[in-house]
C-alpha atoms as a PDB file:
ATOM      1  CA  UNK A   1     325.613 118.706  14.240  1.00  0.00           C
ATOM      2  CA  UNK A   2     326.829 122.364  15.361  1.00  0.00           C
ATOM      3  CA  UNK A   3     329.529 121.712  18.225  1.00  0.00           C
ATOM      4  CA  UNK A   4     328.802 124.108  21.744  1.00  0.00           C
ATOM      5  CA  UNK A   5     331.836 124.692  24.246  1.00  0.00           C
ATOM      6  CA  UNK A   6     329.581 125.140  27.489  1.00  0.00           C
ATOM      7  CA  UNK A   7     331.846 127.517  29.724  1.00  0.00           C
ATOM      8  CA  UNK A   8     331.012 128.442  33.193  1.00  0.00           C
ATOM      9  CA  UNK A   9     332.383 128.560  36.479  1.00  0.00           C
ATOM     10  CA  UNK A  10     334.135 125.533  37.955  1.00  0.00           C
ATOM     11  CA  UNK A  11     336.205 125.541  40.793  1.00  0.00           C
ATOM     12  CA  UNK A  12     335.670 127.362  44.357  1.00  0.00           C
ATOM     13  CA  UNK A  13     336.610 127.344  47.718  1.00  0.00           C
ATOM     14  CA  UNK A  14     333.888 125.848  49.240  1.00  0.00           C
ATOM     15  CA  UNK A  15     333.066 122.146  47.946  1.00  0.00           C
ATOM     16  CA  UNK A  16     329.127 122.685  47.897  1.00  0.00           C
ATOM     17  CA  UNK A  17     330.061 125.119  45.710  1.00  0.00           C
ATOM     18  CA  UNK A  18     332.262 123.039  43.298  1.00  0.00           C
ATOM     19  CA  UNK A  19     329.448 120.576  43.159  1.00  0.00           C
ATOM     20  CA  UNK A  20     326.767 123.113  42.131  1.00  0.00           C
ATOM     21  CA  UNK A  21     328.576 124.059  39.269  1.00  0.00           C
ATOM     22  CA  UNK A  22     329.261 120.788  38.293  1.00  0.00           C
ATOM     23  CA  UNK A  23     325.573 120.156  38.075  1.00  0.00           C
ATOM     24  CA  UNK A  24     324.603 123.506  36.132  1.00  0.00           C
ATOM     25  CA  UNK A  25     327.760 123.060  34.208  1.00  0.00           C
ATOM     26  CA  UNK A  26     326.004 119.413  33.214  1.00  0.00           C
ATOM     27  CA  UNK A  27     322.751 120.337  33.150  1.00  0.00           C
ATOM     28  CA  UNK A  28     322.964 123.122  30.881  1.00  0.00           C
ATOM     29  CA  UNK A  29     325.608 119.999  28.700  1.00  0.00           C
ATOM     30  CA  UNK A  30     321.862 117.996  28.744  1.00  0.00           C
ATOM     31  CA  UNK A  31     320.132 120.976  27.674  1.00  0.00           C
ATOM     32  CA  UNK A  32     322.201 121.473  24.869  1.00  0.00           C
ATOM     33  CA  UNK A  33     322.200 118.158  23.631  1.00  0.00           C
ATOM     34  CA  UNK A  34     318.002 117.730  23.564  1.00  0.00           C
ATOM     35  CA  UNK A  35     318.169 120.723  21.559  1.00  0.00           C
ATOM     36  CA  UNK A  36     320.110 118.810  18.705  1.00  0.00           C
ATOM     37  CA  UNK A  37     324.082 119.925  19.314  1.00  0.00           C
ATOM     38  CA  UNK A  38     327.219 118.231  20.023  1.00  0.00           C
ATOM     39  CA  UNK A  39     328.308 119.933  23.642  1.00  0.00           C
ATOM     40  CA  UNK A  40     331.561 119.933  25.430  1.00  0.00           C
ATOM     41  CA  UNK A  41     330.876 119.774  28.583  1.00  0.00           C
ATOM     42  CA  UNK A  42     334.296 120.434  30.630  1.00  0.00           C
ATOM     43  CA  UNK A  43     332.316 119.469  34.094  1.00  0.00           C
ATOM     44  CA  UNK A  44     332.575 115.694  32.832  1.00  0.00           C
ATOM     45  CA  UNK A  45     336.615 115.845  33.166  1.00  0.00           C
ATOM     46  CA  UNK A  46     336.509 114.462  36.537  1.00  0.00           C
ATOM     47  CA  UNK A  47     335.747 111.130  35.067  1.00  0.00           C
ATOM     48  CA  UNK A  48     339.340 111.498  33.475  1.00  0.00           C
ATOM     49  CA  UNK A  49     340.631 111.769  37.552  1.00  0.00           C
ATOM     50  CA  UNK A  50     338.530 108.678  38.701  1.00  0.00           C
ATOM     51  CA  UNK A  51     340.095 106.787  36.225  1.00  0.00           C
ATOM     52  CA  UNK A  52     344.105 107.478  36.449  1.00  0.00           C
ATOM     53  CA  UNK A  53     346.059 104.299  38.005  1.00  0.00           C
ATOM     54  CA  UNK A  54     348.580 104.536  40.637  1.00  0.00           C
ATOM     55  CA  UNK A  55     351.521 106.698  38.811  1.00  0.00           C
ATOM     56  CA  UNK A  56     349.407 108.228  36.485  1.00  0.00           C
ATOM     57  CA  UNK A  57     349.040 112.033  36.718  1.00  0.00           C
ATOM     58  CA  UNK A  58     347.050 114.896  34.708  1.00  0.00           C
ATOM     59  CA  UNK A  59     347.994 118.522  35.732  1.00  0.00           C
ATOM     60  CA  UNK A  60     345.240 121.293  35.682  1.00  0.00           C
ATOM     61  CA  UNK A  61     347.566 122.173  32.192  1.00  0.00           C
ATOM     62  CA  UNK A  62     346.813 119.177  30.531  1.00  0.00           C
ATOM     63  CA  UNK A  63     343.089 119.647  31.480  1.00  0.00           C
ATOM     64  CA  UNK A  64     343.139 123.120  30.168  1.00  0.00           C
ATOM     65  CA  UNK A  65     345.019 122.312  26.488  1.00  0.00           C
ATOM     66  CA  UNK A  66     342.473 119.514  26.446  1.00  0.00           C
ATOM     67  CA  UNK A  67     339.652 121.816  27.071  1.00  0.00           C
ATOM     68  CA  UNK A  68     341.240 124.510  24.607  1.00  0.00           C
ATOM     69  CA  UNK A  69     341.949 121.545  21.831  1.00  0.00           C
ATOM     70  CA  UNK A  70     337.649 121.690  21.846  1.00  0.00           C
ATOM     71  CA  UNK A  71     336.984 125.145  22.315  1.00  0.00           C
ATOM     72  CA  UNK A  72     338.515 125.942  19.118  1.00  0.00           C
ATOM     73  CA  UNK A  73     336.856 123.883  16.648  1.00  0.00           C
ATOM     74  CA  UNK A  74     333.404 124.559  18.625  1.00  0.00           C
ATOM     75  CA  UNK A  75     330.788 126.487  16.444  1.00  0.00           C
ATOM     76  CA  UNK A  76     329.729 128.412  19.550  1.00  0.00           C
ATOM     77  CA  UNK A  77     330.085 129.239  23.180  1.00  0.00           C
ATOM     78  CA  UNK A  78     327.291 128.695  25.361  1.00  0.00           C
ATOM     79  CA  UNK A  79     327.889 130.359  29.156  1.00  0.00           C
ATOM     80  CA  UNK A  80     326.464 129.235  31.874  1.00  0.00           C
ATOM     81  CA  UNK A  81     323.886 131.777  34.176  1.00  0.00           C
ATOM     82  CA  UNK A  82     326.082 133.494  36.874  1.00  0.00           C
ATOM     83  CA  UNK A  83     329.260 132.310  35.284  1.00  0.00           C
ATOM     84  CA  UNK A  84     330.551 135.787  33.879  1.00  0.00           C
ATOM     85  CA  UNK A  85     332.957 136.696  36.570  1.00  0.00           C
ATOM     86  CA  UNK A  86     334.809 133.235  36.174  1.00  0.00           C
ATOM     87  CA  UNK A  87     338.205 133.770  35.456  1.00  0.00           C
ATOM     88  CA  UNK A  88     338.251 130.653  33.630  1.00  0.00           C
ATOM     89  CA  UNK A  89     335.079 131.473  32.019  1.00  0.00           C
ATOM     90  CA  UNK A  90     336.454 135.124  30.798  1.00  0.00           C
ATOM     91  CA  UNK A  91     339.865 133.520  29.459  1.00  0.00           C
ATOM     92  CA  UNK A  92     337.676 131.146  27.420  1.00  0.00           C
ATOM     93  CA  UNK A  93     335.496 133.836  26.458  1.00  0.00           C
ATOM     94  CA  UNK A  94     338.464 135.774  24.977  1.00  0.00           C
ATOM     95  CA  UNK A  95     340.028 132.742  23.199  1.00  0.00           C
ATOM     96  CA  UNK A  96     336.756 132.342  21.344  1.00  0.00           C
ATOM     97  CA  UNK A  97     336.707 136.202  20.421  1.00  0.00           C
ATOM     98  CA  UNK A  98     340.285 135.561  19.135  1.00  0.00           C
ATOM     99  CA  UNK A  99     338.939 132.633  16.940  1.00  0.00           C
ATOM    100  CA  UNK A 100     335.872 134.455  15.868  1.00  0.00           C
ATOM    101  CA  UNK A 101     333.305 132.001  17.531  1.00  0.00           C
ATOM    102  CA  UNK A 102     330.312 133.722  18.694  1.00  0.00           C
ATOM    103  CA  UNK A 103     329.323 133.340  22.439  1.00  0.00           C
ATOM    104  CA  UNK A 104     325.877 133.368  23.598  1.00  0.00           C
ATOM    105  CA  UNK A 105     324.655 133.685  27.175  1.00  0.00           C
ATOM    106  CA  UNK A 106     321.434 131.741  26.662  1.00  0.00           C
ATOM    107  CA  UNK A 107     320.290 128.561  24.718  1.00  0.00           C
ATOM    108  CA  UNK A 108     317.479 130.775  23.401  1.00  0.00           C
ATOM    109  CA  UNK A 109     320.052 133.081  21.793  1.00  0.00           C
ATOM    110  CA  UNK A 110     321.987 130.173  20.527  1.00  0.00           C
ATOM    111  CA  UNK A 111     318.908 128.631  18.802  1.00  0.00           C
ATOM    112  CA  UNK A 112     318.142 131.906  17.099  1.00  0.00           C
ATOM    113  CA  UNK A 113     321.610 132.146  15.650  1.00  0.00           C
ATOM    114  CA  UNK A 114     321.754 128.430  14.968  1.00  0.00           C
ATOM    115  CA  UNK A 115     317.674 129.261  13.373  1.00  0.00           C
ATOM    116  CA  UNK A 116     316.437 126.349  15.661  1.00  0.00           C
ATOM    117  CA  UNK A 117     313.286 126.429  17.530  1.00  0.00           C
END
């Protein structure tokens, strides 16, 4: 099963906001997965915050070297629509350049590589 880092945008300002991405950012995950891949789905880390006990603490660091741990062994980047001017989304973009993992801006282009239909 091909592994797929799905990148997008994230965080915002505006808590709508925050909450739309989180449900592209997880619906495109879904997507993924009906197709027949393994995706990392970095809007899922909140369930890591819901779950810390009183003292326990993770830093926006330790969510991005957990994020980059995955990104590096993925087969493939998948962006999410809209997502390009992300900061986050362009830093991730450029690590998987530096690795040589091919990004694709649609799930159609993905397939194709992959030669899934």
């Amino acid at each position: 099963m091909k592994r797929v880092y799905v990148a997008g945008s994230y965080s915002s300002n505006n808590v709508i906001q925050i909450l739309d991405n989180i449900r592209e950012g997880v619906r495109l995950s879904t997507e993924v997965l009906l197709a027949g891949y393994a995706p990392f789905s970095p809007w899922l880390d909140y369930h890591f915050q819901l779950m810390l006990r009183p003292g326990e603490k993770l830093t926006i660091d330790d969510y991005y070297k957990y994020s980059l741990a995955w990104l590096i062994k993925a087969d493939a980047i998948l962006i999410v629509p809209n997502s390009d001017n992300s900061v986050g989304t362009q830093n991730e973009i450029e690590i998987a350049h530096e690795y040589n993992i091919p990004v694709f801006h649609s799930l159609e282009k993905l397939n194709e590589y992959f030669h899934r239909t």
